[in-house]
Structures are given as structure tokens and as C-alpha cells.
Protein backbone atom coordinates (compact mmCIF):
# COMPACT_ATOMS: atom_id res chain seq x y z
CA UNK A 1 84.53 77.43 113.46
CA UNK A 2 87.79 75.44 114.18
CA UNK A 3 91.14 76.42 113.05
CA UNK A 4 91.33 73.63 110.82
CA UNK A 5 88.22 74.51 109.09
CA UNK A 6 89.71 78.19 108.41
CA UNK A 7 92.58 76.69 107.33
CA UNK A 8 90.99 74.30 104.92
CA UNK A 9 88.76 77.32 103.89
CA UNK A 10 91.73 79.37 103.46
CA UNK A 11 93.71 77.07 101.36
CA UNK A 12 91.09 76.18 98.91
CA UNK A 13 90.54 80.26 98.37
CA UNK A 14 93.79 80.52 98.06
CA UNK A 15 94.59 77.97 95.49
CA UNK A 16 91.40 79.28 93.54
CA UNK A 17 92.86 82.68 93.06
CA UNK A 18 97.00 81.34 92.40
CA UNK A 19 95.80 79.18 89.88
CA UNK A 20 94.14 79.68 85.98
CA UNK A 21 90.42 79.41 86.29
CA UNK A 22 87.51 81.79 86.87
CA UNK A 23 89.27 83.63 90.30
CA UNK A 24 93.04 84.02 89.19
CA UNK A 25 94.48 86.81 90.25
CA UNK A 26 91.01 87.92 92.71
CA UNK A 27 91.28 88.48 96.26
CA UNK A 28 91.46 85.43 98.57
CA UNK A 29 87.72 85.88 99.85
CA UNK A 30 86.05 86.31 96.20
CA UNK A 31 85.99 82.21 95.65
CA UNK A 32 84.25 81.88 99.40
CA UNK A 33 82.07 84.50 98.50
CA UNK A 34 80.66 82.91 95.02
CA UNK A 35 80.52 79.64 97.22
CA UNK A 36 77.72 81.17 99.26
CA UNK A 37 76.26 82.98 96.51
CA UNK A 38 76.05 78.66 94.22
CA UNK A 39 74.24 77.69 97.63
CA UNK A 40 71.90 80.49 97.36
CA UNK A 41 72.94 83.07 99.73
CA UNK A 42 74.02 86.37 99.07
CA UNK A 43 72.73 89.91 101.01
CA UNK A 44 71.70 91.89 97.90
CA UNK A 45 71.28 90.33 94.00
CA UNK A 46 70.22 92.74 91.20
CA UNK A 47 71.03 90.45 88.49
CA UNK A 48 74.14 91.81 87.66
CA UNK A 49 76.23 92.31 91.06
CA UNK A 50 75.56 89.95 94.35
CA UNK A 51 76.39 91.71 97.26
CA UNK A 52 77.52 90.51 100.50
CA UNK A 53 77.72 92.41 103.84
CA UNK A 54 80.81 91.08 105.88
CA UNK A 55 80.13 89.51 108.78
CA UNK A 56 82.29 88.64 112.09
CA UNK A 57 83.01 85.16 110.66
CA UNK A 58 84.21 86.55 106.88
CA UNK A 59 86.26 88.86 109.27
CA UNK A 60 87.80 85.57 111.24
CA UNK A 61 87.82 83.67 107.75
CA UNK A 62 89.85 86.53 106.07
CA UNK A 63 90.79 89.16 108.25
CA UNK A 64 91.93 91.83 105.14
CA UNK A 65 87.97 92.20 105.72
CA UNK A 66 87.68 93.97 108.91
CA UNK A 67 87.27 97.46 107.47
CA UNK A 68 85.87 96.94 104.35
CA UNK A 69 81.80 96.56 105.25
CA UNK A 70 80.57 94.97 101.91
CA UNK A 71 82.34 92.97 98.95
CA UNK A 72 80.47 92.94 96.10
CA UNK A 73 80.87 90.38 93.09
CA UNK A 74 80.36 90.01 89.37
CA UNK A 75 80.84 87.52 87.02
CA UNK A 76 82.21 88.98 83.28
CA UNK A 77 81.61 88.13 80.19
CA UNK A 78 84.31 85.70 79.71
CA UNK A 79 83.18 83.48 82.83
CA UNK A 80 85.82 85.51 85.41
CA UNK A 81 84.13 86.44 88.90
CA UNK A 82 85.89 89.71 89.75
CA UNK A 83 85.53 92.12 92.98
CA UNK A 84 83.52 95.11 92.11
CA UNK A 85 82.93 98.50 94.09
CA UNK A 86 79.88 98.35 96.19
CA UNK A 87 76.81 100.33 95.29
């Protein structure tokens, strides 16, 4: 991936999360995360939490990722997709 494409990655995340919608106030990686979840991947789905195990390009995409080994995602009630702790 180029460095333009993180960046462009990057700033789209971070607008999600800095402005009023379904990530504000999640962590940087939760809107990429939900994007690969809407085009049908994620590592684990239960019907209530998707779970994704972090890979070396999440890592280069959003390096606050390199120790944690799985993010795991919910959506609430009122439409919000929020960061959960993995199972």
C-alpha cells in the first residue's frame, strides 16, 4: 500500500470518529474495521460482535494496533459502532 493510500485511509477514519455520526468519539481504526466487515469480511461473526484479528497491514494502517491482537466491534442499539473487549 502507498503512503497516499494510508493517508487517504487515515483521514477518512479520522474524520469518521471527530465528527457526529455512528463512530464519534471511537478509535481511529473502528470506521476501517466496519468497512471490511459492509464488504463482507470480518475473522469471527456471532451475530452480535464481528471480530477481526489484526494483521501486518491494520498494524501499517494504524500503528496504535501493534500490540493489541484482535479488535472486536458492535453496533448498539442506537445505530453507534463501538470497540468492544474481545472474547
Amino acid at each position: 500500500m502507498t503512503s497516499n493510500e494510508i493517508h487517504k485511509i487515515q483521514t477518512r477514519c479520522h474524520w469518521d470518529v471527530t465528527h457526529n455520526g455512528k463512530f464519534e468519539y471511537a478509535d481511529s481504526y473502528v470506521p476501517y474495521f466496519w468497512d471490511l466487515y459492509l464488504d463482507g469480511f470480518s475473522d469471527r461473526d456471532d451475530g452480535t460482535t464481528l471480530e477481526f484479528d489484526v494483521n501486518d497491514l491494520d498494524i501499517e494502517l494504524f500503528p496504535e494496533l501493534a500490540k493489541k491482537p484482535v479488535v472486536a466491534l458492535i453496533e448498539t442499539d442506537s445505530g453507534f459502532v463501538i470497540e468492544v473487549d474481545a472474547s
